[in-house]
N, C-alpha and C. Protein backbone atom coordinates (compact mmCIF):
# COMPACT_ATOMS: atom_id res chain seq x y z
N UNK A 1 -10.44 77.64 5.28
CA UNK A 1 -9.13 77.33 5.83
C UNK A 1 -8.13 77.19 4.69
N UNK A 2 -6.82 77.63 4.91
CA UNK A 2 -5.62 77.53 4.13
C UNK A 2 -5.36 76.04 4.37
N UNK A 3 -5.38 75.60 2.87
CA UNK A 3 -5.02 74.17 3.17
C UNK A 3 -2.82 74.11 2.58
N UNK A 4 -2.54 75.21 1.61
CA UNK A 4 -1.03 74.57 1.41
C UNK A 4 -0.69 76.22 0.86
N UNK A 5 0.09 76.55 1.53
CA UNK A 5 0.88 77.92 1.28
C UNK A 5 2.49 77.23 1.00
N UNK A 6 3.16 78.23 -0.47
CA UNK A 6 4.00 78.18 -0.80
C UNK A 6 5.00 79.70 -1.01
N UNK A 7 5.84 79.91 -0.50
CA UNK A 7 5.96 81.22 -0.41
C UNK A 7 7.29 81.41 -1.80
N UNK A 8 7.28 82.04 -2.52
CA UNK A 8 8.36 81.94 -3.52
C UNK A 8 8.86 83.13 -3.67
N UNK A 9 10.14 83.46 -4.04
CA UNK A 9 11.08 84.50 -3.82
C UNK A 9 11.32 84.59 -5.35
N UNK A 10 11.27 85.75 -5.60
CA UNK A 10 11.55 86.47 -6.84
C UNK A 10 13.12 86.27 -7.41
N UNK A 11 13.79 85.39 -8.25
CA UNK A 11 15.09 85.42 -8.52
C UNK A 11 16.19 86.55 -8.43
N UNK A 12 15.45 87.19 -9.74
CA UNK A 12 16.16 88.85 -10.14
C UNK A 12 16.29 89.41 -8.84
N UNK A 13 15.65 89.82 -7.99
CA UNK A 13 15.57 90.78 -7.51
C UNK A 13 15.01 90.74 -6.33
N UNK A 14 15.90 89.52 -5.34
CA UNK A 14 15.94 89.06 -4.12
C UNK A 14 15.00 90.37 -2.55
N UNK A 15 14.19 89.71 -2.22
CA UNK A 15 13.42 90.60 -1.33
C UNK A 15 12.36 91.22 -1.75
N UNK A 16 12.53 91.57 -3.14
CA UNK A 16 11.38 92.58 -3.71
C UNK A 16 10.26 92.28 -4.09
N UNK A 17 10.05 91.30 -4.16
CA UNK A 17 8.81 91.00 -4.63
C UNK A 17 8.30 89.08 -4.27
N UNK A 18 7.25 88.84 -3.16
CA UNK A 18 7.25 87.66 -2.64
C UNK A 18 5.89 86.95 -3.28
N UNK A 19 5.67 85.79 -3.32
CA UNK A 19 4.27 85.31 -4.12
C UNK A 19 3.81 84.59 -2.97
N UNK A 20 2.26 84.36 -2.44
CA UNK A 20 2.19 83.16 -1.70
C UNK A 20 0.84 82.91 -2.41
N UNK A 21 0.54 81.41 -2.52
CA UNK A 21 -0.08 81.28 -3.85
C UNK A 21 -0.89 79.94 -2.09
N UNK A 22 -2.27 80.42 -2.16
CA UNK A 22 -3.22 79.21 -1.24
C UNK A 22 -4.20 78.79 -2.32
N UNK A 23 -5.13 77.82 -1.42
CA UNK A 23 -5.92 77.32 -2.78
C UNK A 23 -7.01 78.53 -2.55
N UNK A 24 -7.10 79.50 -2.00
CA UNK A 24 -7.99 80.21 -2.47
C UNK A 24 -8.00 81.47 -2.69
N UNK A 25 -6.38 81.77 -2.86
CA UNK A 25 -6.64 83.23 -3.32
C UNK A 25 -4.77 83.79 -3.87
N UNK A 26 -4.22 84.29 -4.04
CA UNK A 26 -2.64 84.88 -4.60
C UNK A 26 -2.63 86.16 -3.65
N UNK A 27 -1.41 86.31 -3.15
CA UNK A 27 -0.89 87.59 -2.48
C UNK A 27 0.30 87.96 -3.14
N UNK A 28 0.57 88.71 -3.68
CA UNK A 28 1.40 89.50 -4.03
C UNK A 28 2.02 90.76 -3.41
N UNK A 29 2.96 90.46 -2.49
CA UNK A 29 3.93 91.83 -1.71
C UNK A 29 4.99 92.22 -2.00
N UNK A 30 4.59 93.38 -2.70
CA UNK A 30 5.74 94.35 -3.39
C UNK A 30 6.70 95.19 -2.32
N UNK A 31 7.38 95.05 -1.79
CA UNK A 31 8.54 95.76 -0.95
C UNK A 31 8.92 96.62 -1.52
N UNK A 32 9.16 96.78 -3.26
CA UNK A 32 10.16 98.08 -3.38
C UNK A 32 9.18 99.08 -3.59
N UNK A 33 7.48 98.65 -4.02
CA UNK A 33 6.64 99.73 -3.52
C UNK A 33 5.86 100.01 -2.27
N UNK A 34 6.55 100.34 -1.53
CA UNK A 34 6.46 100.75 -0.01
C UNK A 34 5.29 99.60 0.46
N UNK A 35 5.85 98.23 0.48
CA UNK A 35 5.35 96.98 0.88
C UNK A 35 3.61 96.87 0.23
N UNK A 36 3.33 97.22 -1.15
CA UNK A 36 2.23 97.09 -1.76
C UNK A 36 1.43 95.66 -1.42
N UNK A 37 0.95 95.72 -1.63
CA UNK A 37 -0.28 94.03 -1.38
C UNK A 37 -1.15 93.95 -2.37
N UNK A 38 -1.34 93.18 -3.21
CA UNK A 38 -2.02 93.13 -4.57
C UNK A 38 -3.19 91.11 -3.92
N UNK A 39 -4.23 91.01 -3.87
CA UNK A 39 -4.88 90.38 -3.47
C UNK A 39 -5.46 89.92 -4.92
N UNK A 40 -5.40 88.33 -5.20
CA UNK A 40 -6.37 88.14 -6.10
C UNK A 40 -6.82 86.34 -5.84
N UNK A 41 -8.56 86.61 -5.51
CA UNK A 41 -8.81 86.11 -5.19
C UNK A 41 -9.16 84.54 -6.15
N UNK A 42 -9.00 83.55 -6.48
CA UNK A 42 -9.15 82.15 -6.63
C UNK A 42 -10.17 82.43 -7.96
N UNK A 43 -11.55 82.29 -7.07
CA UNK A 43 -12.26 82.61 -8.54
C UNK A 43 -12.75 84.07 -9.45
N UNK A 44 -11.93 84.93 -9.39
CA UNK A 44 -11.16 86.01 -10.40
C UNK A 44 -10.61 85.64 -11.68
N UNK A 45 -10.04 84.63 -11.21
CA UNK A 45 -8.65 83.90 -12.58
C UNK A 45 -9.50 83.42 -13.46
N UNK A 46 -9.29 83.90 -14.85
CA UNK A 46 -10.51 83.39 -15.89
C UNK A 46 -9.34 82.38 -16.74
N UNK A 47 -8.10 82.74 -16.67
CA UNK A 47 -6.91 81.72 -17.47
C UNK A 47 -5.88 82.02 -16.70
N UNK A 48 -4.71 80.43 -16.78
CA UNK A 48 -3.75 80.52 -16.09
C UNK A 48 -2.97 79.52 -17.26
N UNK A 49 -1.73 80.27 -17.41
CA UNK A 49 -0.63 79.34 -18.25
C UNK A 49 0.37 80.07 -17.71
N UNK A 50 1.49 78.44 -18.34
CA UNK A 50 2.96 79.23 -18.42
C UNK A 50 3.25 79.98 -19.65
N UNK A 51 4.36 81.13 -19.59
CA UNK A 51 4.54 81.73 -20.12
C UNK A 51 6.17 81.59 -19.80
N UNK A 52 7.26 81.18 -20.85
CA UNK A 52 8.69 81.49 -20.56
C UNK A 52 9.26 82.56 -21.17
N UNK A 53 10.63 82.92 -21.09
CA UNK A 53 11.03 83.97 -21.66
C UNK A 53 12.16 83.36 -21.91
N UNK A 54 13.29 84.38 -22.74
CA UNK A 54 14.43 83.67 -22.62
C UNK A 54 15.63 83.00 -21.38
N UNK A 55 15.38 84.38 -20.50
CA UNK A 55 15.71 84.00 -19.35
C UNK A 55 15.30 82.98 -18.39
N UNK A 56 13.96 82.61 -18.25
CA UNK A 56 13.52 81.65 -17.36
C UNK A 56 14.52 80.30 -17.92
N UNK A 57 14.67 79.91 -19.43
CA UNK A 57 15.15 78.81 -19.16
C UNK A 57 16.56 78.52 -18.92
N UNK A 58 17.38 79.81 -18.49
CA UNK A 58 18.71 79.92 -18.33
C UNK A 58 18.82 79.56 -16.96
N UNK A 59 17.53 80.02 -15.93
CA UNK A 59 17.78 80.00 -14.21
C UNK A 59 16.59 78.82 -14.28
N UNK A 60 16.42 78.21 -14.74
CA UNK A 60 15.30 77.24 -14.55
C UNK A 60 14.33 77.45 -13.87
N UNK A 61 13.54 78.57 -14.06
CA UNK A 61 12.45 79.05 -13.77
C UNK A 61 11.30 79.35 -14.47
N UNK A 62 9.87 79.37 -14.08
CA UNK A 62 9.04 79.33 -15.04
C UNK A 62 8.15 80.94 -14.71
N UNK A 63 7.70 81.63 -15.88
CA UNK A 63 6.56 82.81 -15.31
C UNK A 63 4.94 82.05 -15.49
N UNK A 64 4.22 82.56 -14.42
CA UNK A 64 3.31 82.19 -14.65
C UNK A 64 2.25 83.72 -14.89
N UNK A 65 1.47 83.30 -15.79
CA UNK A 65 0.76 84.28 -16.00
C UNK A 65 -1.06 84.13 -16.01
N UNK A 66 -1.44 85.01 -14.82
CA UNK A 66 -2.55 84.70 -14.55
C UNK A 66 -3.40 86.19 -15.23
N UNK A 67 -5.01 85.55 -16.33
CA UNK A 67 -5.91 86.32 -16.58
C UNK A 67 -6.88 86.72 -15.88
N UNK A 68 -7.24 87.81 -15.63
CA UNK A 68 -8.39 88.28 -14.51
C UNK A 68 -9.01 89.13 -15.75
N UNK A 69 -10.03 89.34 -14.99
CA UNK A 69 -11.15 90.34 -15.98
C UNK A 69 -10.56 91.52 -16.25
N UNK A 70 -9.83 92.23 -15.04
CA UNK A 70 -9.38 93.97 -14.98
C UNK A 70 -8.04 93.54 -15.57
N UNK A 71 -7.12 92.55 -15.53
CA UNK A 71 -5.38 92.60 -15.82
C UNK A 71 -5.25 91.10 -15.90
N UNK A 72 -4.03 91.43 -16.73
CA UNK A 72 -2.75 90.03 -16.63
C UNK A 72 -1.70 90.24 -15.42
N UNK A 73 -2.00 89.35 -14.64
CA UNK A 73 -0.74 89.39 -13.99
C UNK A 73 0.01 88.09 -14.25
N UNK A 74 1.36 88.23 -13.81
CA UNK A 74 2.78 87.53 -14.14
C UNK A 74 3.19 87.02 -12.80
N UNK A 75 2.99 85.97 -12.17
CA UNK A 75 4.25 85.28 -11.19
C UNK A 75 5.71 85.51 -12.17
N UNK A 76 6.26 85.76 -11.32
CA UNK A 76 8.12 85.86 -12.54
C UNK A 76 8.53 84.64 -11.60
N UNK A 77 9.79 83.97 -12.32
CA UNK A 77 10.70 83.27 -11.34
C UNK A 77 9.94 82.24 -10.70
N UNK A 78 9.30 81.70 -10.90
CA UNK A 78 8.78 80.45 -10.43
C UNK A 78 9.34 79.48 -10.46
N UNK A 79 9.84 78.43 -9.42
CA UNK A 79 10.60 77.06 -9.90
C UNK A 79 9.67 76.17 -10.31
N UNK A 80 9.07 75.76 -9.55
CA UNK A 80 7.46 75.08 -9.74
C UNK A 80 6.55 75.21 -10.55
N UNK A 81 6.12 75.93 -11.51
CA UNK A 81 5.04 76.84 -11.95
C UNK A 81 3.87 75.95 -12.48
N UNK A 82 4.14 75.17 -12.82
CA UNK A 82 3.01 73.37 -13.19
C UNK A 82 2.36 73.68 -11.90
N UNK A 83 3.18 73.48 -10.64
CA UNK A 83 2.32 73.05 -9.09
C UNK A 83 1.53 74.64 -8.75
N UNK A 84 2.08 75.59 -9.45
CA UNK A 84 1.16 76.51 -9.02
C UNK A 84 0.11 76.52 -9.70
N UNK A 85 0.02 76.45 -10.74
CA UNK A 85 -1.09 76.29 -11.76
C UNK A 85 -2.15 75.63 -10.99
N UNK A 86 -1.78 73.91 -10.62
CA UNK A 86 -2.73 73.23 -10.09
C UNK A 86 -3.53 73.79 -8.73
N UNK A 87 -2.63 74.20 -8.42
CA UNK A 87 -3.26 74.79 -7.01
C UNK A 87 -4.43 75.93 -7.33
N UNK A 88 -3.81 76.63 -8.31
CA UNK A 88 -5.43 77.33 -8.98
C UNK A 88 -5.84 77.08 -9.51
C-alpha cells in the first residue's frame, strides 16, 4: 500500500515533467516526450543526495539526485528535497 504520495511540478518548465515520489517506488512522467513513464523502484536506489546548482538557490529549490545501478537520475526543482530523500 501507498502510504504518502507527493506530486511535484517541475519549476522551469511548468507541465513537462511531474515527480511522484511513494515510499516504494519514483514515477517520473515526461509529457514533452509523448507522456514517457520512467519507473524506479525503492530498492534500485544504491545513493541518494542533494545536488544544487546555481539556479536552485535563486528559486529555492533543491535537485535531487538519485544512483541506480544502470543511471543517475536527477529530481530538478524540488522544494522539499531533505523530505524526499527520507521517504527513500
Amino acid at each position: 500500500m501507498i502510504n504518502v504520495v507527493i506530486l511535484i511540478k517541475k519549476v522551469f518548465q511548468p507541465d513537462s515533467v511531474l515527480y511522484c515520489v511513494t515510499d516504494k517506488r519514483v514515477l517520473i512522467i515526461n509529457s514533452q516526450k509523448k507522456q514517457k513513464i520512467k519507473v524506479i523502484q525503492r530498492n534500485e536506489i544504491k545513493k541518494k543526495k542533494i545536488v544544487n546548482s546555481d539556479t536552485d538557490g535563486e528559486y529555492k529549490v533543491q535537485t535531487v539526485k538519485l544512483v541506480t545501478a544502470d543511471e543517475d537520475v536527477f529530481l530538478e526543482s524540488i522544494e522539499k528535497g531533505d523530505n524526499v530523500i527520507k521517504l527513500l
